[in-house]
PDB file of N, CA and C in Angstrom:
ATOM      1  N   UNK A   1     -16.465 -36.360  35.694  1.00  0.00           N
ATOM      2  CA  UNK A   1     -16.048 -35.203  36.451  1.00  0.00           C
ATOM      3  C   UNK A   1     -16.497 -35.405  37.899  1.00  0.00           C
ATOM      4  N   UNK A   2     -15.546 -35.386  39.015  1.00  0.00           N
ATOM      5  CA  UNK A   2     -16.285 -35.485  40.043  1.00  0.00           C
ATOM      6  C   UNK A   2     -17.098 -34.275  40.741  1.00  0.00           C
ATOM      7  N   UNK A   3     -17.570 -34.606  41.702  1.00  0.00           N
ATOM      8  CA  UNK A   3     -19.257 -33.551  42.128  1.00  0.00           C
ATOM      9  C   UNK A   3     -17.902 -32.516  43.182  1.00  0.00           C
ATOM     10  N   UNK A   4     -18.152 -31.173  43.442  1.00  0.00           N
ATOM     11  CA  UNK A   4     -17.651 -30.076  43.618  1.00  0.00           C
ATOM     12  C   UNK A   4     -18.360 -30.778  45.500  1.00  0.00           C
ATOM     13  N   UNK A   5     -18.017 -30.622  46.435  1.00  0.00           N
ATOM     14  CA  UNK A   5     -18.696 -30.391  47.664  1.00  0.00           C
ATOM     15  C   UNK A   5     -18.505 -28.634  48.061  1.00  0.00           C
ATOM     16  N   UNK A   6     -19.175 -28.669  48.660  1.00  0.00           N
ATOM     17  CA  UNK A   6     -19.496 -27.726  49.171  1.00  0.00           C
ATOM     18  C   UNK A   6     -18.851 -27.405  50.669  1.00  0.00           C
ATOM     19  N   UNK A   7     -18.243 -26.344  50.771  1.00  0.00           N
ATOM     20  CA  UNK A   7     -17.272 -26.371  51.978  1.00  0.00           C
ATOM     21  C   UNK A   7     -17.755 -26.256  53.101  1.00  0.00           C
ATOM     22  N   UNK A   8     -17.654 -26.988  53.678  1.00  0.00           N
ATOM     23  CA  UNK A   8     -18.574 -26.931  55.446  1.00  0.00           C
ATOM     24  C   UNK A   8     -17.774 -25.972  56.240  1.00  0.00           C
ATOM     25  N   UNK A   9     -16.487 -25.066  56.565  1.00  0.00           N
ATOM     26  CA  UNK A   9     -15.771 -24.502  57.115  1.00  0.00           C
ATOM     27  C   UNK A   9     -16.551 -22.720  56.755  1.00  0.00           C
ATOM     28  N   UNK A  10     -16.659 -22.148  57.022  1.00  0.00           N
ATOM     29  CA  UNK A  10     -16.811 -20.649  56.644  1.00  0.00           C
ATOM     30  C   UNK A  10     -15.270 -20.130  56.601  1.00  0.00           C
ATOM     31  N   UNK A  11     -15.578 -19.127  55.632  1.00  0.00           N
ATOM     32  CA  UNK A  11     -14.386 -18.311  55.367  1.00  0.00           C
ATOM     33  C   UNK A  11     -14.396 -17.095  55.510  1.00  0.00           C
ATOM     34  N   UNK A  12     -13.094 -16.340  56.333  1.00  0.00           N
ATOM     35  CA  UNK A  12     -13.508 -14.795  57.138  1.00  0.00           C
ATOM     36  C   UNK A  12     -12.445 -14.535  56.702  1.00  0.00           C
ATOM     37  N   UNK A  13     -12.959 -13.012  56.545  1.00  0.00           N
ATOM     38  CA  UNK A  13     -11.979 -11.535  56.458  1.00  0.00           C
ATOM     39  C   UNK A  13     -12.098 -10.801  57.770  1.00  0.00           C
ATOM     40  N   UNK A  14     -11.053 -10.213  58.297  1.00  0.00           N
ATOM     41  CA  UNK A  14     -10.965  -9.596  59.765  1.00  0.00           C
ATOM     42  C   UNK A  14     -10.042  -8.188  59.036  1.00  0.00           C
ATOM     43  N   UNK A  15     -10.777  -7.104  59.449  1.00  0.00           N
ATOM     44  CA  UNK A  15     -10.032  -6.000  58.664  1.00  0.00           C
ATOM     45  C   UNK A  15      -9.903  -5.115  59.616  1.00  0.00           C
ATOM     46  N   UNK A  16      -9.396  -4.411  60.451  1.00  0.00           N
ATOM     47  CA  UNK A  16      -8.778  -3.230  61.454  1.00  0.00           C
ATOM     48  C   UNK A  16      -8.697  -1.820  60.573  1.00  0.00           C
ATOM     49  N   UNK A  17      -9.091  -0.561  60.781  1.00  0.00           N
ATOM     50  CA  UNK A  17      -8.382   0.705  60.417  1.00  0.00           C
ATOM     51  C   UNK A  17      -8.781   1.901  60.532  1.00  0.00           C
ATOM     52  N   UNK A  18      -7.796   2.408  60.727  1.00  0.00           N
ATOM     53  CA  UNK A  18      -7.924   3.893  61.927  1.00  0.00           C
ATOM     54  C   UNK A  18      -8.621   4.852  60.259  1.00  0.00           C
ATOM     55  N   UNK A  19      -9.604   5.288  60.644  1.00  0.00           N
ATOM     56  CA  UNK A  19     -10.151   6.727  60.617  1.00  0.00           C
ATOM     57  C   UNK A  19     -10.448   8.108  61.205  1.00  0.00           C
ATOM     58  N   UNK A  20     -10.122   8.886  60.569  1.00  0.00           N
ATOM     59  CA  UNK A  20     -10.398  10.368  61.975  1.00  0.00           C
ATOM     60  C   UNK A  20     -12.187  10.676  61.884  1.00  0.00           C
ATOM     61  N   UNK A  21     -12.824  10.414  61.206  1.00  0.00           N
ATOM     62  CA  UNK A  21     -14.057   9.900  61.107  1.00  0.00           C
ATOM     63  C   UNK A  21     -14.626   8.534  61.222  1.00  0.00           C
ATOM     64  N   UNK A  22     -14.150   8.020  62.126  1.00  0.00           N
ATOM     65  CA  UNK A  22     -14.281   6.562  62.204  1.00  0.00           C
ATOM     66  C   UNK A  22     -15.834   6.217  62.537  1.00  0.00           C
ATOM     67  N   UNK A  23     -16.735   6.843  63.699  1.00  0.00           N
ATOM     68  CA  UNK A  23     -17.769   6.938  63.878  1.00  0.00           C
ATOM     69  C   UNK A  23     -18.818   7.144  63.104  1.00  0.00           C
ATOM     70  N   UNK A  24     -18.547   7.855  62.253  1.00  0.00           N
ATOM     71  CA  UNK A  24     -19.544   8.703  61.058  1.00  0.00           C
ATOM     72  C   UNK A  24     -19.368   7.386  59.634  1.00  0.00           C
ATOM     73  N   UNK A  25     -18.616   6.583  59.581  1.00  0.00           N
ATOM     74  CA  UNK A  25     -18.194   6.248  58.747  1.00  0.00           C
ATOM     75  C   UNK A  25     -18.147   4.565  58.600  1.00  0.00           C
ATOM     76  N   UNK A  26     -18.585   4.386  60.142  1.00  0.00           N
ATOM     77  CA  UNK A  26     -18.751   2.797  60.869  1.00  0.00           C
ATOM     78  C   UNK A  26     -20.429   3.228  60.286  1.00  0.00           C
ATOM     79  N   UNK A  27     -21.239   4.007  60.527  1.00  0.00           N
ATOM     80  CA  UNK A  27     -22.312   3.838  60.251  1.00  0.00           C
ATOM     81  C   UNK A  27     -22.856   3.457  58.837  1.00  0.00           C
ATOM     82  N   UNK A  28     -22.143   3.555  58.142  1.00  0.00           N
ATOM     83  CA  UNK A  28     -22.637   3.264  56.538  1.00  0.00           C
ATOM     84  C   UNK A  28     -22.041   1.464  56.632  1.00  0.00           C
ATOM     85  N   UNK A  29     -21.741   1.181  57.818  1.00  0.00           N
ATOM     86  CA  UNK A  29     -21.846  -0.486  57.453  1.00  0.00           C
ATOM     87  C   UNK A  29     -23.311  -1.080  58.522  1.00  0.00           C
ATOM     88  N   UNK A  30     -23.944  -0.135  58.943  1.00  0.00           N
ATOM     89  CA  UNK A  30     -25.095  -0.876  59.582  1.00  0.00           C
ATOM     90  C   UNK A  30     -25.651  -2.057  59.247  1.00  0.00           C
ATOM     91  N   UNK A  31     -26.054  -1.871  58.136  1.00  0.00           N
ATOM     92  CA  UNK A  31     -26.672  -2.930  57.520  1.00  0.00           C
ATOM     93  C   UNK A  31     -25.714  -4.016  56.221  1.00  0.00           C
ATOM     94  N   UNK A  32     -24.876  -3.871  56.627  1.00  0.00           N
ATOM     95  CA  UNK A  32     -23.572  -4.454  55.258  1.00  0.00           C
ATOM     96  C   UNK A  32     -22.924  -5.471  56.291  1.00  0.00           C
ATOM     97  N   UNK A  33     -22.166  -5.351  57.400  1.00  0.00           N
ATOM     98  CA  UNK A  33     -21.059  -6.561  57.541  1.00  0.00           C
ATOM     99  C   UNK A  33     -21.066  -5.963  59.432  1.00  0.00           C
ATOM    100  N   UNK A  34     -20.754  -6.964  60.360  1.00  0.00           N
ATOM    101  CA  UNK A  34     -20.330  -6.800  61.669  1.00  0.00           C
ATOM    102  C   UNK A  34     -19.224  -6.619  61.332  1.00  0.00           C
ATOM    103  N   UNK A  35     -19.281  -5.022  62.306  1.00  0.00           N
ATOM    104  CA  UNK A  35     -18.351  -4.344  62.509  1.00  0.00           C
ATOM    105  C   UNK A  35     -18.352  -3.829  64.219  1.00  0.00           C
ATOM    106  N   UNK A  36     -17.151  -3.337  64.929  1.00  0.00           N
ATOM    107  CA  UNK A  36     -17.163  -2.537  66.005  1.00  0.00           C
ATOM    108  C   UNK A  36     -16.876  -1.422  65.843  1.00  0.00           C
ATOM    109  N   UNK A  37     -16.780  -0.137  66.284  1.00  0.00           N
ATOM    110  CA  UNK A  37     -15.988   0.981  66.139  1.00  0.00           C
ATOM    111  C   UNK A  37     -15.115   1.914  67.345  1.00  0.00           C
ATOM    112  N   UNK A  38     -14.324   1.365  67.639  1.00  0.00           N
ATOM    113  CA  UNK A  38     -13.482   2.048  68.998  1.00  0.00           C
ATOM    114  C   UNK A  38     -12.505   3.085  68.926  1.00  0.00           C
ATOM    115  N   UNK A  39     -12.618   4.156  69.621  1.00  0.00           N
ATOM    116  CA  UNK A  39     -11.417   5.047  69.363  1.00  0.00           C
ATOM    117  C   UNK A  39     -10.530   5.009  68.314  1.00  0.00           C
ATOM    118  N   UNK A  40     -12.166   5.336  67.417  1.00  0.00           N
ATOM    119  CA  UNK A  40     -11.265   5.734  65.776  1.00  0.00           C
ATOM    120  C   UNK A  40     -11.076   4.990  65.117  1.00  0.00           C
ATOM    121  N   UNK A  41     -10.876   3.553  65.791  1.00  0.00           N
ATOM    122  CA  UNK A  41     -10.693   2.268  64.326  1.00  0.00           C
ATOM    123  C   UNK A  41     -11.921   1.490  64.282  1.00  0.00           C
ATOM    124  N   UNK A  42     -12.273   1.586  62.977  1.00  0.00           N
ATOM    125  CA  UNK A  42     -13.044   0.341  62.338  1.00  0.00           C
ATOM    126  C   UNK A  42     -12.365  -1.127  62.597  1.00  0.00           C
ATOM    127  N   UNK A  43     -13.533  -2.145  63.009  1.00  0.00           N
ATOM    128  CA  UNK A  43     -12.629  -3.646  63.097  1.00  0.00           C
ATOM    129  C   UNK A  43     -14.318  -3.994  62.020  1.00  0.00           C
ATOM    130  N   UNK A  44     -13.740  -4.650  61.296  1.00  0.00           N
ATOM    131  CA  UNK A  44     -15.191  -5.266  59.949  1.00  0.00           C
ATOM    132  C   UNK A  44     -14.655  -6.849  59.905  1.00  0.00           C
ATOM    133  N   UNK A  45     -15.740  -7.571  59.820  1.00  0.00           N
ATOM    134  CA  UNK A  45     -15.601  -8.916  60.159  1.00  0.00           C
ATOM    135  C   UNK A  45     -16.912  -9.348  59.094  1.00  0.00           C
ATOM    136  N   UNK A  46     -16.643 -10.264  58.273  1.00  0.00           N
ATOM    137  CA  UNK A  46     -17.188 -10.930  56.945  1.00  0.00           C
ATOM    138  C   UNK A  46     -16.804 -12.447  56.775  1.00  0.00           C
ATOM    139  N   UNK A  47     -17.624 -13.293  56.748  1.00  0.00           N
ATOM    140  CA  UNK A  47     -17.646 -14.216  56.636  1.00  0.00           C
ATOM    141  C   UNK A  47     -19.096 -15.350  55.991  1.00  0.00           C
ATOM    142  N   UNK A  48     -18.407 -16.044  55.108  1.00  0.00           N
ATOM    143  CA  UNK A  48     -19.212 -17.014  54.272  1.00  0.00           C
ATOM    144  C   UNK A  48     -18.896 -18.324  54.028  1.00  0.00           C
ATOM    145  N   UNK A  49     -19.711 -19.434  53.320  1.00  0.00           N
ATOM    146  CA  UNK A  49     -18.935 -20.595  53.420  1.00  0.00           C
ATOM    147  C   UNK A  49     -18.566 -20.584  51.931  1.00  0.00           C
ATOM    148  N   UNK A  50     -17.882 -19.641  51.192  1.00  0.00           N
ATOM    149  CA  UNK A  50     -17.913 -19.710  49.805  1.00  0.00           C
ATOM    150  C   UNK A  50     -17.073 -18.838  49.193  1.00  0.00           C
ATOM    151  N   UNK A  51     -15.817 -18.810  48.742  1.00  0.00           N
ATOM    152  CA  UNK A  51     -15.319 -17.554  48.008  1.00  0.00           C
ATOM    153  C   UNK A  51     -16.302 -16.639  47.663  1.00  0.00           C
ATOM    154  N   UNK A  52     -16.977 -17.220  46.354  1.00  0.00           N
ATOM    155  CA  UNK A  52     -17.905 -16.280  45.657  1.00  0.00           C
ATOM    156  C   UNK A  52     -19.101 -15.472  46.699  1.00  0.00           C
ATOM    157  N   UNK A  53     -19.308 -15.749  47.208  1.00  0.00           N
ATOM    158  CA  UNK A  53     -20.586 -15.213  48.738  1.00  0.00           C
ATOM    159  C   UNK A  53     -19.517 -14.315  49.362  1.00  0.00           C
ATOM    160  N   UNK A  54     -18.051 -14.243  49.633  1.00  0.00           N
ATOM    161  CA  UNK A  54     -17.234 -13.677  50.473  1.00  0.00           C
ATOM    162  C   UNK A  54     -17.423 -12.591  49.635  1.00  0.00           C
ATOM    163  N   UNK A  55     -16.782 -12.826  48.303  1.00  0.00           N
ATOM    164  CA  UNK A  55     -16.223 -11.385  47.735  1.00  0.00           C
ATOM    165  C   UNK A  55     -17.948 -10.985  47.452  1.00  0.00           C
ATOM    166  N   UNK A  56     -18.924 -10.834  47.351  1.00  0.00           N
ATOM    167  CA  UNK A  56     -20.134 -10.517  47.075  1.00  0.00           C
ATOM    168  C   UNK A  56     -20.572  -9.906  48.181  1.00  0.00           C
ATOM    169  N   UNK A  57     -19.983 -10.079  49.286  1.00  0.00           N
ATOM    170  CA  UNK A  57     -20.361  -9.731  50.576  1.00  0.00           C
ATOM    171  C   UNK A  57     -19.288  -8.435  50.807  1.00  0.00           C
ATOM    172  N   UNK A  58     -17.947  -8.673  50.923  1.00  0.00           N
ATOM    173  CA  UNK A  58     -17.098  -7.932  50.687  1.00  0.00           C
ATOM    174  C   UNK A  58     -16.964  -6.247  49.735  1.00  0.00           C
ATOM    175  N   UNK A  59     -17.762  -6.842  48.474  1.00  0.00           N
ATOM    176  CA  UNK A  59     -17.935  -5.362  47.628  1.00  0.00           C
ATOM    177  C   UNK A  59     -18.563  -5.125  48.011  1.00  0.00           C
ATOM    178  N   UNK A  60     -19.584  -5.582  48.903  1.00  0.00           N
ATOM    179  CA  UNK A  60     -20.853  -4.399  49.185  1.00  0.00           C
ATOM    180  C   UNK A  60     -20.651  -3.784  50.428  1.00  0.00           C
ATOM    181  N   UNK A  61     -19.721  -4.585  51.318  1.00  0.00           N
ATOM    182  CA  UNK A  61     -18.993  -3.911  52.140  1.00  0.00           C
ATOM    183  C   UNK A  61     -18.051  -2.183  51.916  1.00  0.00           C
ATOM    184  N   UNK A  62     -17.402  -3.006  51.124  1.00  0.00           N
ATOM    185  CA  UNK A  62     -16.076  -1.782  50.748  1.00  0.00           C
ATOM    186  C   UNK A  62     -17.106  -0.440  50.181  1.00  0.00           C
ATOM    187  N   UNK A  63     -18.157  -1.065  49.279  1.00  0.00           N
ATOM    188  CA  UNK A  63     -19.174   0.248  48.563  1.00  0.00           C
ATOM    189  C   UNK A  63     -19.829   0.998  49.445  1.00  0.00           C
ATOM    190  N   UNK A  64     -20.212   0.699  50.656  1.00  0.00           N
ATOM    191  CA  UNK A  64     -21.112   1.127  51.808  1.00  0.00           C
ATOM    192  C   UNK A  64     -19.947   1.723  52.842  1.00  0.00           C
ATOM    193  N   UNK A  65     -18.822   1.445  52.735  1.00  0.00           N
ATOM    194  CA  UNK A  65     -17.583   2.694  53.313  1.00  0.00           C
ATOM    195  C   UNK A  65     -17.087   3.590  52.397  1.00  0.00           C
ATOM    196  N   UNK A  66     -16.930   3.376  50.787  1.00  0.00           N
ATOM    197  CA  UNK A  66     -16.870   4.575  49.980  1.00  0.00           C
ATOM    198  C   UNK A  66     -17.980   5.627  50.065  1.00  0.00           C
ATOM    199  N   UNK A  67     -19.289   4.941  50.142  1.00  0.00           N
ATOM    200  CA  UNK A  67     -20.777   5.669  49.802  1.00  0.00           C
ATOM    201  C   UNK A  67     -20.521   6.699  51.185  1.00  0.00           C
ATOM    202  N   UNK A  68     -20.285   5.976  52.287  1.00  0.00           N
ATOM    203  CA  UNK A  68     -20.543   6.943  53.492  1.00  0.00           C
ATOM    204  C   UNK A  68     -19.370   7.769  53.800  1.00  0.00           C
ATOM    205  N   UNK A  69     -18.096   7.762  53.379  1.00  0.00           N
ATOM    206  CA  UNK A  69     -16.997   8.683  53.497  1.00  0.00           C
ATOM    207  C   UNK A  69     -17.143   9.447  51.893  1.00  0.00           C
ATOM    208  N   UNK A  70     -17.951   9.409  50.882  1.00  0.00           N
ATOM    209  CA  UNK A  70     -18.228  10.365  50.501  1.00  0.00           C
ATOM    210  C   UNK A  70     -19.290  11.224  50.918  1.00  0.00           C
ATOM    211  N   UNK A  71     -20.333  11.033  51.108  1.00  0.00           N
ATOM    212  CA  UNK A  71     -21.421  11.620  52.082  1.00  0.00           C
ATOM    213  C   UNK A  71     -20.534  12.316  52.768  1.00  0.00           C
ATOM    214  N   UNK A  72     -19.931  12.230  53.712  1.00  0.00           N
ATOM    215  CA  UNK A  72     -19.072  12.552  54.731  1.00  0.00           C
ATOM    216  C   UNK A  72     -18.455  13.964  54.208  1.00  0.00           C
ATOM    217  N   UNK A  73     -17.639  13.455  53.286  1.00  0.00           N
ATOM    218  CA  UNK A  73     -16.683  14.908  52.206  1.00  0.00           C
ATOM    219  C   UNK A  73     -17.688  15.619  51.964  1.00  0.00           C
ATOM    220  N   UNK A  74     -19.087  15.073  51.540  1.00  0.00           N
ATOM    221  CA  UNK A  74     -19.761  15.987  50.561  1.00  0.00           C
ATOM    222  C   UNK A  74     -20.274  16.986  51.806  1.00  0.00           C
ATOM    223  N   UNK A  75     -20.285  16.631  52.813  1.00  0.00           N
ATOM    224  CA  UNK A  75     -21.324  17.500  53.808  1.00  0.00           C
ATOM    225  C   UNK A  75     -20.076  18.440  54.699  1.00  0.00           C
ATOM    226  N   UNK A  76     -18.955  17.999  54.348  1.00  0.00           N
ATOM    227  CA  UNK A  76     -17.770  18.722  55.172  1.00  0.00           C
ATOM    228  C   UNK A  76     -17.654  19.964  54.098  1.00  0.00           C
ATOM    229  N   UNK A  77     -17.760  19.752  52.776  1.00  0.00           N
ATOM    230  CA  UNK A  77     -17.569  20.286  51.878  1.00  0.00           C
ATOM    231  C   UNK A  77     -18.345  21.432  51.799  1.00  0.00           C
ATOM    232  N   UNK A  78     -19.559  21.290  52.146  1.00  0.00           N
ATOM    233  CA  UNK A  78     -20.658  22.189  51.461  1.00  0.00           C
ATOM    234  C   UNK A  78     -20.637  22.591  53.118  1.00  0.00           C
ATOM    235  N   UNK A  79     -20.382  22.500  54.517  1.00  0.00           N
ATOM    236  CA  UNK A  79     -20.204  23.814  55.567  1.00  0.00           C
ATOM    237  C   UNK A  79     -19.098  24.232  54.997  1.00  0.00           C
ATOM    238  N   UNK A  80     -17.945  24.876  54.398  1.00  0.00           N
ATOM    239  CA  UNK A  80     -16.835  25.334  54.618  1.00  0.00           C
ATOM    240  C   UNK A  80     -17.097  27.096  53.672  1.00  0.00           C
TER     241      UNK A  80
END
Protein backbone atom coordinates (compact mmCIF):
# COMPACT_ATOMS: atom_id res chain seq x y z
CA UNK A 1 0.00 0.00 0.00
CA UNK A 2 1.63 3.15 -0.66
CA UNK A 3 2.31 5.86 2.36
CA UNK A 4 -0.70 8.65 2.21
CA UNK A 5 1.52 12.21 2.14
CA UNK A 6 0.34 14.68 3.72
CA UNK A 7 -0.82 17.79 1.82
CA UNK A 8 1.51 20.72 1.98
CA UNK A 9 -1.20 23.24 0.29
CA UNK A 10 -3.91 24.41 3.02
CA UNK A 11 -7.42 24.21 2.23
CA UNK A 12 -10.00 27.27 2.68
CA UNK A 13 -13.58 28.00 2.95
CA UNK A 14 -14.43 31.81 2.26
CA UNK A 15 -18.14 32.29 3.29
CA UNK A 16 -19.95 35.97 2.87
CA UNK A 17 -23.63 36.66 4.51
CA UNK A 18 -25.84 39.35 5.23
CA UNK A 19 -27.46 39.34 8.71
CA UNK A 20 -29.73 42.08 10.28
CA UNK A 21 -27.86 41.11 13.43
CA UNK A 22 -24.71 40.72 11.89
CA UNK A 23 -22.69 42.41 14.75
CA UNK A 24 -24.22 40.58 17.67
CA UNK A 25 -23.77 37.46 15.87
CA UNK A 26 -20.00 37.96 14.36
CA UNK A 27 -19.29 37.84 18.06
CA UNK A 28 -20.00 34.22 18.85
CA UNK A 29 -17.10 33.50 16.29
CA UNK A 30 -14.42 35.29 18.50
CA UNK A 31 -12.75 32.57 19.37
CA UNK A 32 -13.89 29.87 16.46
CA UNK A 33 -12.64 31.07 12.86
CA UNK A 34 -11.33 34.72 11.26
CA UNK A 35 -13.96 36.50 10.47
CA UNK A 36 -14.72 40.43 9.53
CA UNK A 37 -18.04 42.00 10.06
CA UNK A 38 -19.10 45.04 7.77
CA UNK A 39 -22.36 46.61 7.24
CA UNK A 40 -24.27 43.62 8.16
CA UNK A 41 -22.33 40.87 6.41
CA UNK A 42 -20.35 38.27 8.00
CA UNK A 43 -17.13 37.31 5.69
CA UNK A 44 -15.71 33.78 7.84
CA UNK A 45 -12.54 32.46 6.51
CA UNK A 46 -11.31 28.71 7.65
CA UNK A 47 -8.59 27.07 6.64
CA UNK A 48 -6.45 23.76 7.23
CA UNK A 49 -4.06 21.50 5.56
CA UNK A 50 -6.56 18.57 5.82
CA UNK A 51 -10.19 17.82 4.90
CA UNK A 52 -10.77 16.22 8.21
CA UNK A 53 -9.18 19.47 10.38
CA UNK A 54 -11.43 21.68 7.80
CA UNK A 55 -14.73 20.13 8.52
CA UNK A 56 -13.72 19.90 12.44
CA UNK A 57 -12.97 23.41 12.27
CA UNK A 58 -15.97 24.25 10.22
CA UNK A 59 -18.69 22.53 12.73
CA UNK A 60 -17.45 24.35 15.38
CA UNK A 61 -17.70 27.24 13.37
CA UNK A 62 -21.33 26.85 12.08
CA UNK A 63 -22.18 25.71 16.13
CA UNK A 64 -20.76 29.03 17.54
CA UNK A 65 -23.21 31.04 14.87
CA UNK A 66 -26.24 28.78 15.78
CA UNK A 67 -25.24 29.08 19.71
CA UNK A 68 -25.04 32.97 19.31
CA UNK A 69 -28.17 33.68 17.01
CA UNK A 70 -29.97 31.65 19.45
CA UNK A 71 -28.82 33.62 22.47
CA UNK A 72 -29.77 36.41 20.30
CA UNK A 73 -33.72 35.08 19.80
CA UNK A 74 -33.64 34.04 23.30
CA UNK A 75 -32.90 37.63 24.67
CA UNK A 76 -35.14 39.36 21.84
CA UNK A 77 -37.66 37.01 23.05
CA UNK A 78 -37.79 37.43 26.68
CA UNK A 79 -37.83 41.84 26.16
CA UNK A 80 -41.04 41.59 24.11
Amino acid sequence: MPTQRKNEDKISIDLDFPHADAEHIASGLRTESEFTELNGIISISISATNFSDLRAIWNSTMRGLVASEQALNAIKGSSE
